[in-house]
PDB file of N, CA and C in Angstrom:
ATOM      1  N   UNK A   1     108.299  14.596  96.876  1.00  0.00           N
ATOM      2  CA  UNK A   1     108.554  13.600  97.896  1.00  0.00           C
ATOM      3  C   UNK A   1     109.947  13.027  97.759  1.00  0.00           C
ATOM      4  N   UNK A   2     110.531  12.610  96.488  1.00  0.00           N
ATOM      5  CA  UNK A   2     111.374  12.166  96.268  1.00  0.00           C
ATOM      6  C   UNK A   2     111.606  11.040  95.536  1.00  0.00           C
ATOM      7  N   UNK A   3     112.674  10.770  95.190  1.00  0.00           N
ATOM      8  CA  UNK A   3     112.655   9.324  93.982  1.00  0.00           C
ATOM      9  C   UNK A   3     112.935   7.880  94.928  1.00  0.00           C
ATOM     10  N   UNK A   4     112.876   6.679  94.590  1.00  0.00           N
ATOM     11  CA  UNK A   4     112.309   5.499  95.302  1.00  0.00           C
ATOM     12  C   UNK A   4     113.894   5.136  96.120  1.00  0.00           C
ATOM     13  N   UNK A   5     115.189   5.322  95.753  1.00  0.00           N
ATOM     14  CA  UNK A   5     116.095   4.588  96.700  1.00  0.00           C
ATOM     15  C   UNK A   5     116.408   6.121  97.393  1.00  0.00           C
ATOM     16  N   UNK A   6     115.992   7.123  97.218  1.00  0.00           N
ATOM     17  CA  UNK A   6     116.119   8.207  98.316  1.00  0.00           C
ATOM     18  C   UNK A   6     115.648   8.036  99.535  1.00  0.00           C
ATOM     19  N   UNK A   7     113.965   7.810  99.249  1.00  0.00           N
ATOM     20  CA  UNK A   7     113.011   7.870  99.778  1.00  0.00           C
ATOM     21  C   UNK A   7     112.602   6.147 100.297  1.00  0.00           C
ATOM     22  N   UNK A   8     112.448   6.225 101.249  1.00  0.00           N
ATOM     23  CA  UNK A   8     111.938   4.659 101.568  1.00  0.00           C
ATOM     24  C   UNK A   8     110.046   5.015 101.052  1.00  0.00           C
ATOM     25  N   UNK A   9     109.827   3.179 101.055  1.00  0.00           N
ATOM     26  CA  UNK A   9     108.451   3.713 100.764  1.00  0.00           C
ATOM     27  C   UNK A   9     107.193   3.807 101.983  1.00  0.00           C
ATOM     28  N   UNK A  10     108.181   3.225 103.267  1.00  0.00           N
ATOM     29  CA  UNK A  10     107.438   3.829 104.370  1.00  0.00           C
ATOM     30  C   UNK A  10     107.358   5.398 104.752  1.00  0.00           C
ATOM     31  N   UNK A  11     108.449   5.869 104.351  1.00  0.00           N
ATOM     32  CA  UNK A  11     108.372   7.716 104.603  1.00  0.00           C
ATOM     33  C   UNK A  11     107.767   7.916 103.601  1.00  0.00           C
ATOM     34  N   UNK A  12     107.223   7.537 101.950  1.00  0.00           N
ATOM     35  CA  UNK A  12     106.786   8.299 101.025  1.00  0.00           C
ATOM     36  C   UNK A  12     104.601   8.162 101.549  1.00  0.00           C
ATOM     37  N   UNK A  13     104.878   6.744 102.161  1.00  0.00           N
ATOM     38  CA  UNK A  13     103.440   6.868 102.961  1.00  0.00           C
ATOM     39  C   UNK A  13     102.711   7.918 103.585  1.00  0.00           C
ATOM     40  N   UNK A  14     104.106   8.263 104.437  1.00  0.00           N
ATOM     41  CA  UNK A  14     103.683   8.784 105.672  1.00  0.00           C
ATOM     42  C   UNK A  14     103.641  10.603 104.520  1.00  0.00           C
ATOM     43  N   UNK A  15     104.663  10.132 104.296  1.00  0.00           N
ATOM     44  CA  UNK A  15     104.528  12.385 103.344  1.00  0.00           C
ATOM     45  C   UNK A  15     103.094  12.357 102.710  1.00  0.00           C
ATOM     46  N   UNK A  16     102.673  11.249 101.863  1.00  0.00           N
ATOM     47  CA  UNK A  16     101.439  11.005 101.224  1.00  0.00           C
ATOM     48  C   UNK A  16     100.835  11.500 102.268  1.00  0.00           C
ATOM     49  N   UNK A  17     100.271  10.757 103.077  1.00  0.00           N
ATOM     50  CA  UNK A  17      99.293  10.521 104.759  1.00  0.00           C
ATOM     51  C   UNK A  17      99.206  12.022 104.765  1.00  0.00           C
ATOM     52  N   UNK A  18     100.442  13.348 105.342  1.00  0.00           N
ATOM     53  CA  UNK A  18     100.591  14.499 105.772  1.00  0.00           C
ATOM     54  C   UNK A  18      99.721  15.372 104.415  1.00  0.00           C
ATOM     55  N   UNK A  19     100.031  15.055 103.202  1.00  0.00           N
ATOM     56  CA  UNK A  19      99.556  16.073 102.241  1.00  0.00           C
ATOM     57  C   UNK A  19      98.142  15.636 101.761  1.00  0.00           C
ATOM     58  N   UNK A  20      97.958  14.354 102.274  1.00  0.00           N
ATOM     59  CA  UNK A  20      95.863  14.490 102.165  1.00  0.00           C
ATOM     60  C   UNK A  20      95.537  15.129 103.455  1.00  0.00           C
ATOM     61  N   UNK A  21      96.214  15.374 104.608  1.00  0.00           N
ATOM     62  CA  UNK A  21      95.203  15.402 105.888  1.00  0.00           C
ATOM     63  C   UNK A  21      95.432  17.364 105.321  1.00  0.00           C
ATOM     64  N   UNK A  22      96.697  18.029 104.349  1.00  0.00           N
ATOM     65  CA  UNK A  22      96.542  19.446 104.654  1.00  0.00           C
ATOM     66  C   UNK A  22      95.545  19.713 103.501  1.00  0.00           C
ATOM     67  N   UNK A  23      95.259  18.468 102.444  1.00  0.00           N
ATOM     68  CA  UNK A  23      94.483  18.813 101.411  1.00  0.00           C
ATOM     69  C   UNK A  23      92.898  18.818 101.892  1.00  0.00           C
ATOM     70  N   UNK A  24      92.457  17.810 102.878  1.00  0.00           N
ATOM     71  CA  UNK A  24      91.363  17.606 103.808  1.00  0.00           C
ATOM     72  C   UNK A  24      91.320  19.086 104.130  1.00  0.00           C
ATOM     73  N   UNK A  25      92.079  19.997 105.063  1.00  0.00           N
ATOM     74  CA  UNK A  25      92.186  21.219 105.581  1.00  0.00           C
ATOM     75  C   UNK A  25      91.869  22.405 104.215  1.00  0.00           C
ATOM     76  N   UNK A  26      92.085  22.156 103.396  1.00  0.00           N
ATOM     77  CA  UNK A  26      91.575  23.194 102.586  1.00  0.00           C
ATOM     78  C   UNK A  26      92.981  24.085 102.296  1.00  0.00           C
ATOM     79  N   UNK A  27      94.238  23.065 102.443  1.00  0.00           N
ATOM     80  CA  UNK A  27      96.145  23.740 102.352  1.00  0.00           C
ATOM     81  C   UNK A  27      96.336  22.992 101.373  1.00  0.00           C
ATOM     82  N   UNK A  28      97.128  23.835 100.490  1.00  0.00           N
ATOM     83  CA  UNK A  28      98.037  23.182  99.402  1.00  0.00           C
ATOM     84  C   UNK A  28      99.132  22.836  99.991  1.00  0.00           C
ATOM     85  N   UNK A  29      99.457  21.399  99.847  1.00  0.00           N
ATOM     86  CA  UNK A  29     100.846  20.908 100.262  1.00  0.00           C
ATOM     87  C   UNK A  29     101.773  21.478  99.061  1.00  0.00           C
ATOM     88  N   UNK A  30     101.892  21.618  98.111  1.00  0.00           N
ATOM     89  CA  UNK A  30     102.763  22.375  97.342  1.00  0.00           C
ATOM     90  C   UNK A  30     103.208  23.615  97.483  1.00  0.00           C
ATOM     91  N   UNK A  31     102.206  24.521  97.745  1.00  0.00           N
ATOM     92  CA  UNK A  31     102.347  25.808  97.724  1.00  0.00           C
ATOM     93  C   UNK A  31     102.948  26.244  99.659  1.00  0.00           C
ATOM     94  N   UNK A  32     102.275  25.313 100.520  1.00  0.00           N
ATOM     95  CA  UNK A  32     103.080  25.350 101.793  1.00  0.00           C
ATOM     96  C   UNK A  32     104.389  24.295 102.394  1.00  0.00           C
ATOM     97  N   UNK A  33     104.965  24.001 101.048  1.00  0.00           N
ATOM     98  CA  UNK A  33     106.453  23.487 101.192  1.00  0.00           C
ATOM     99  C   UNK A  33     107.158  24.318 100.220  1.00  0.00           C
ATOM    100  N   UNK A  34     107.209  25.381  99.584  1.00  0.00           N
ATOM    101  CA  UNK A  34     107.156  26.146  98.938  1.00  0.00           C
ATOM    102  C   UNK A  34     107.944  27.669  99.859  1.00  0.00           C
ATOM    103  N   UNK A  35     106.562  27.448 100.249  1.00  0.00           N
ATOM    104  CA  UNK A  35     106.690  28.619 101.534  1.00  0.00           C
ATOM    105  C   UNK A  35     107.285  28.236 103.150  1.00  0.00           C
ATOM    106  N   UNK A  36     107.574  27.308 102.897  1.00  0.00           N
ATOM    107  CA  UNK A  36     108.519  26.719 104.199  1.00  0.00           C
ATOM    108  C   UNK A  36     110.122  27.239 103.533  1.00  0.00           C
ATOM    109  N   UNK A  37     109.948  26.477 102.558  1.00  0.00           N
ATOM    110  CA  UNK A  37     111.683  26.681 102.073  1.00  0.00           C
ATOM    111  C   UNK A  37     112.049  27.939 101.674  1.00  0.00           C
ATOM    112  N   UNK A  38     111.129  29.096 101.502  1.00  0.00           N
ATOM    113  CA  UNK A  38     110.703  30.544 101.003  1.00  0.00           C
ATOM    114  C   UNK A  38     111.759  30.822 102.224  1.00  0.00           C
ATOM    115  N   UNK A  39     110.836  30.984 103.354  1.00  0.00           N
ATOM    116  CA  UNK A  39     111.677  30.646 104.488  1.00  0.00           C
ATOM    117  C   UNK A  39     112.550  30.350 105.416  1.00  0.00           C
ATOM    118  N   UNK A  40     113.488  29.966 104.955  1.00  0.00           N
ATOM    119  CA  UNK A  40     114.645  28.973 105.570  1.00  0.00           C
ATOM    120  C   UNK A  40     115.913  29.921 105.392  1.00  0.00           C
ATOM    121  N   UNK A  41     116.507  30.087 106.099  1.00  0.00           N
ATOM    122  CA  UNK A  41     118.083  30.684 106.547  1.00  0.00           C
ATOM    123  C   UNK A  41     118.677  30.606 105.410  1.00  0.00           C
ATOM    124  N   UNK A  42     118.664  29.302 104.292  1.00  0.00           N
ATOM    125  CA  UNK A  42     119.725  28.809 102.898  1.00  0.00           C
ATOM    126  C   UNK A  42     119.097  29.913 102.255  1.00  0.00           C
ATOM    127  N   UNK A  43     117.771  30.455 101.919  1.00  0.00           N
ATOM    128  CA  UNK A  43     117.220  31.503 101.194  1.00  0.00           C
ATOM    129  C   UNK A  43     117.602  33.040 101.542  1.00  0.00           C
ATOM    130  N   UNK A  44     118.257  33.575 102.510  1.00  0.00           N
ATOM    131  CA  UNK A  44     118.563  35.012 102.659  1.00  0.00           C
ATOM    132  C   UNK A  44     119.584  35.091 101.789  1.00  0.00           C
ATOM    133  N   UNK A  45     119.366  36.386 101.728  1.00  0.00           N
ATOM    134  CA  UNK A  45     120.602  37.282 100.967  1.00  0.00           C
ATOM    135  C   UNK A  45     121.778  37.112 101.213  1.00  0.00           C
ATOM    136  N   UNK A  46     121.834  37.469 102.947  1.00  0.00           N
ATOM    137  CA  UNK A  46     123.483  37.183 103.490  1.00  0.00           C
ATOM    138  C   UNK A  46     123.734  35.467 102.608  1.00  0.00           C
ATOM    139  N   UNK A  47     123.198  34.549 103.174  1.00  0.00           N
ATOM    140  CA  UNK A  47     123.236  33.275 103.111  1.00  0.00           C
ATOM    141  C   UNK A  47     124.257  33.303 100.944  1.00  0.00           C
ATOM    142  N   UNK A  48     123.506  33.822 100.038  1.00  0.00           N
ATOM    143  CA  UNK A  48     123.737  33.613  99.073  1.00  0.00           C
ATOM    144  C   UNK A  48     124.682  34.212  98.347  1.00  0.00           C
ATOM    145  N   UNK A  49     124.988  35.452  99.121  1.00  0.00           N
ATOM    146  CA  UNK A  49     126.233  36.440  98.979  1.00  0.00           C
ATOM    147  C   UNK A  49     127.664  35.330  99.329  1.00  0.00           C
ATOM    148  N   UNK A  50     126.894  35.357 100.609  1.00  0.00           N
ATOM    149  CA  UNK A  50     128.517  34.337 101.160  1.00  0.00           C
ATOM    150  C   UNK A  50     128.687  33.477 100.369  1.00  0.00           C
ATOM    151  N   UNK A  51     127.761  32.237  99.472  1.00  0.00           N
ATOM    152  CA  UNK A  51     127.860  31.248  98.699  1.00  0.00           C
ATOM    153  C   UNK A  51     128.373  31.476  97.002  1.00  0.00           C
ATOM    154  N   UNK A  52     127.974  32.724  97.121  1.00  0.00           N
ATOM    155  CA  UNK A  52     128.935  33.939  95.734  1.00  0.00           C
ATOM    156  C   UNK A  52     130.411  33.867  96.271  1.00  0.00           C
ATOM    157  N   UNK A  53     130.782  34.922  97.230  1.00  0.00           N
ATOM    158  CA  UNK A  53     131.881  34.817  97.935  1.00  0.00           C
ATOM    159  C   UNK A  53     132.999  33.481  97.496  1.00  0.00           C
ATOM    160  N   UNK A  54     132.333  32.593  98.188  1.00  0.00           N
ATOM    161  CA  UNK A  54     133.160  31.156  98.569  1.00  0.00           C
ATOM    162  C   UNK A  54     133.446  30.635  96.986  1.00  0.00           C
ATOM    163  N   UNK A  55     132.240  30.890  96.135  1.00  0.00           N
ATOM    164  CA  UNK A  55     132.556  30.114  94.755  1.00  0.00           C
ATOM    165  C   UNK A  55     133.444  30.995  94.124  1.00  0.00           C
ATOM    166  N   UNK A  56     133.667  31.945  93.888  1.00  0.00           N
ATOM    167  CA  UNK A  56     134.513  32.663  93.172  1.00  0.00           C
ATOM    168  C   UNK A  56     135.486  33.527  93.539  1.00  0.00           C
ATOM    169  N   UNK A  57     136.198  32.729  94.873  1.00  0.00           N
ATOM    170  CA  UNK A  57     137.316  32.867  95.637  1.00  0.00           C
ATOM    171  C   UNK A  57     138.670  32.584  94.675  1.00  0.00           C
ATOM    172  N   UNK A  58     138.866  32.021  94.403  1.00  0.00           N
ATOM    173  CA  UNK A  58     139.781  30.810  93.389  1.00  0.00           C
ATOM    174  C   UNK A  58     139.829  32.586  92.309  1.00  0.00           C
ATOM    175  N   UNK A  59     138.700  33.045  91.924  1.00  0.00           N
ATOM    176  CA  UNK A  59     139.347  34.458  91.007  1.00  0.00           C
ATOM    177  C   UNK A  59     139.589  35.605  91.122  1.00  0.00           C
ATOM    178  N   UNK A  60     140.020  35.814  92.823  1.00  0.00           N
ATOM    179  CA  UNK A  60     140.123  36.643  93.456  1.00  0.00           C
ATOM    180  C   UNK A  60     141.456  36.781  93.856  1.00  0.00           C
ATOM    181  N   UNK A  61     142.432  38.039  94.395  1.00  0.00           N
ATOM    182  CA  UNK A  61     143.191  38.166  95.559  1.00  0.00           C
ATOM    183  C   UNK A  61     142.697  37.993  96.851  1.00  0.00           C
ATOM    184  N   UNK A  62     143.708  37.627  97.557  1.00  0.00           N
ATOM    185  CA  UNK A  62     142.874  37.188  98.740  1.00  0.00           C
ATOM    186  C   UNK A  62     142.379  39.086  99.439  1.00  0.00           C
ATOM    187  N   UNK A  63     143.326  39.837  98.923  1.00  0.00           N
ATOM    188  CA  UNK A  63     143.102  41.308  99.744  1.00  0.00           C
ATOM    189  C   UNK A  63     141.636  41.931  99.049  1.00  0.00           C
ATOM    190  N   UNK A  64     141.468  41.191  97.548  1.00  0.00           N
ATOM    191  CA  UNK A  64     139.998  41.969  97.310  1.00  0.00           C
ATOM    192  C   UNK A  64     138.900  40.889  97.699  1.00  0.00           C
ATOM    193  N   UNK A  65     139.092  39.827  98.057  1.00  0.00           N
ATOM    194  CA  UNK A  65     138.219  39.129  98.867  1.00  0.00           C
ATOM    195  C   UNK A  65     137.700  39.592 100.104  1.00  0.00           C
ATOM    196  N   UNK A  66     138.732  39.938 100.973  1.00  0.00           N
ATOM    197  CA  UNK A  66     138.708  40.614 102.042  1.00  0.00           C
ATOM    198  C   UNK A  66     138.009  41.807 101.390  1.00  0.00           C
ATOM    199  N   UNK A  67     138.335  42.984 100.976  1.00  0.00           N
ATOM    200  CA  UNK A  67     137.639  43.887 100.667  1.00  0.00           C
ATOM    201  C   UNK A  67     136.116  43.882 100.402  1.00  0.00           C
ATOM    202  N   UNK A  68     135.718  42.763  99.567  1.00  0.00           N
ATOM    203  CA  UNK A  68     134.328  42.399  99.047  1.00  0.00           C
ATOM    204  C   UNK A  68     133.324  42.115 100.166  1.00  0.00           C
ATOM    205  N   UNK A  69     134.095  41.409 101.150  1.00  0.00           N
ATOM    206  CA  UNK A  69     133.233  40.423 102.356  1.00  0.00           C
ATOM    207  C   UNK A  69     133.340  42.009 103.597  1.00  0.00           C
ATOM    208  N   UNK A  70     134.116  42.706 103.282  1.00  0.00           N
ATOM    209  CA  UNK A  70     134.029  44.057 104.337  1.00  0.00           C
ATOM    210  C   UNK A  70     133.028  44.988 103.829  1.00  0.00           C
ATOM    211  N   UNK A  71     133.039  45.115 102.330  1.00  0.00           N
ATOM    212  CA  UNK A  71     131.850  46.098 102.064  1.00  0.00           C
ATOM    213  C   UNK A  71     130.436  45.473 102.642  1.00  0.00           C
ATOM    214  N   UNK A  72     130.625  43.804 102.363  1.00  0.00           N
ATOM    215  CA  UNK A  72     129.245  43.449 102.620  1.00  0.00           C
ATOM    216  C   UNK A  72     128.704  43.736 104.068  1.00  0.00           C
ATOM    217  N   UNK A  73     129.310  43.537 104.154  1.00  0.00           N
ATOM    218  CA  UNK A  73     129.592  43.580 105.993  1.00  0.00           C
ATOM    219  C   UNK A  73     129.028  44.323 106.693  1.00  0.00           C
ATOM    220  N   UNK A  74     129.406  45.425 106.120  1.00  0.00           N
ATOM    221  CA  UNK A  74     129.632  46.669 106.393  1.00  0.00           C
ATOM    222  C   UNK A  74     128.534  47.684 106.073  1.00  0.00           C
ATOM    223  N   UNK A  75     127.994  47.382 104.420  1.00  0.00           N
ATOM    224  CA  UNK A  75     126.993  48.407 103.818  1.00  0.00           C
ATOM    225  C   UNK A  75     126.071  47.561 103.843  1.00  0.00           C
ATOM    226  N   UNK A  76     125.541  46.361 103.533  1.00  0.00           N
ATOM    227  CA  UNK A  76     124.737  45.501 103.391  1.00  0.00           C
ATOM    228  C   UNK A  76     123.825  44.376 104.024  1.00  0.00           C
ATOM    229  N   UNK A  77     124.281  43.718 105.113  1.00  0.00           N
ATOM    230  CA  UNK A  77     124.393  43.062 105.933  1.00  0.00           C
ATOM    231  C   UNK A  77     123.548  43.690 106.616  1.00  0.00           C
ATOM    232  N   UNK A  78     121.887  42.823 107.508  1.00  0.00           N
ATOM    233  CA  UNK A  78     121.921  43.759 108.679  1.00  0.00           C
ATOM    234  C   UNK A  78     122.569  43.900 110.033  1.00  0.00           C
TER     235      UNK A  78
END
């Protein structure tokens, strides 16, 4: 849910409220926020390549940067 000046304690209610009504349902709220974020665009490959890319730019030429982000591109990428 989150820690107390993140989180107000009217939203930590309401997240409470949401994860008895999926526990009522016979859903793990853990295991299906889990699988939401399983999910999510930040989790693909492309997504984490590029975030490789960007961090370890600074130990690169910029021409084998270019090169790296063309193979991906290119062979990898769908």
């Amino acid at each position: 849910m989150g820690t107390y000046p993140e989180i107000s304690l009217k939203v930590a209610r309401l997240k409470r409220d949401g994860a008895r009504e999926l526990i009522a349902k016979n859903i793990d709220p853990v295991l299906t926020r889990k699988l939401e974020k399983a999910g999510s665009k930040e989790n693909t490959f492309q997504a984490v390549t590029e975030e490789f890319l960007i961090s370890n730019s600074h130990r690169w030429s910029a021409s084998h940067q270019l090169h790296i982000k063309q193979c991906y591109e290119g062979d990898v990428y769908p």
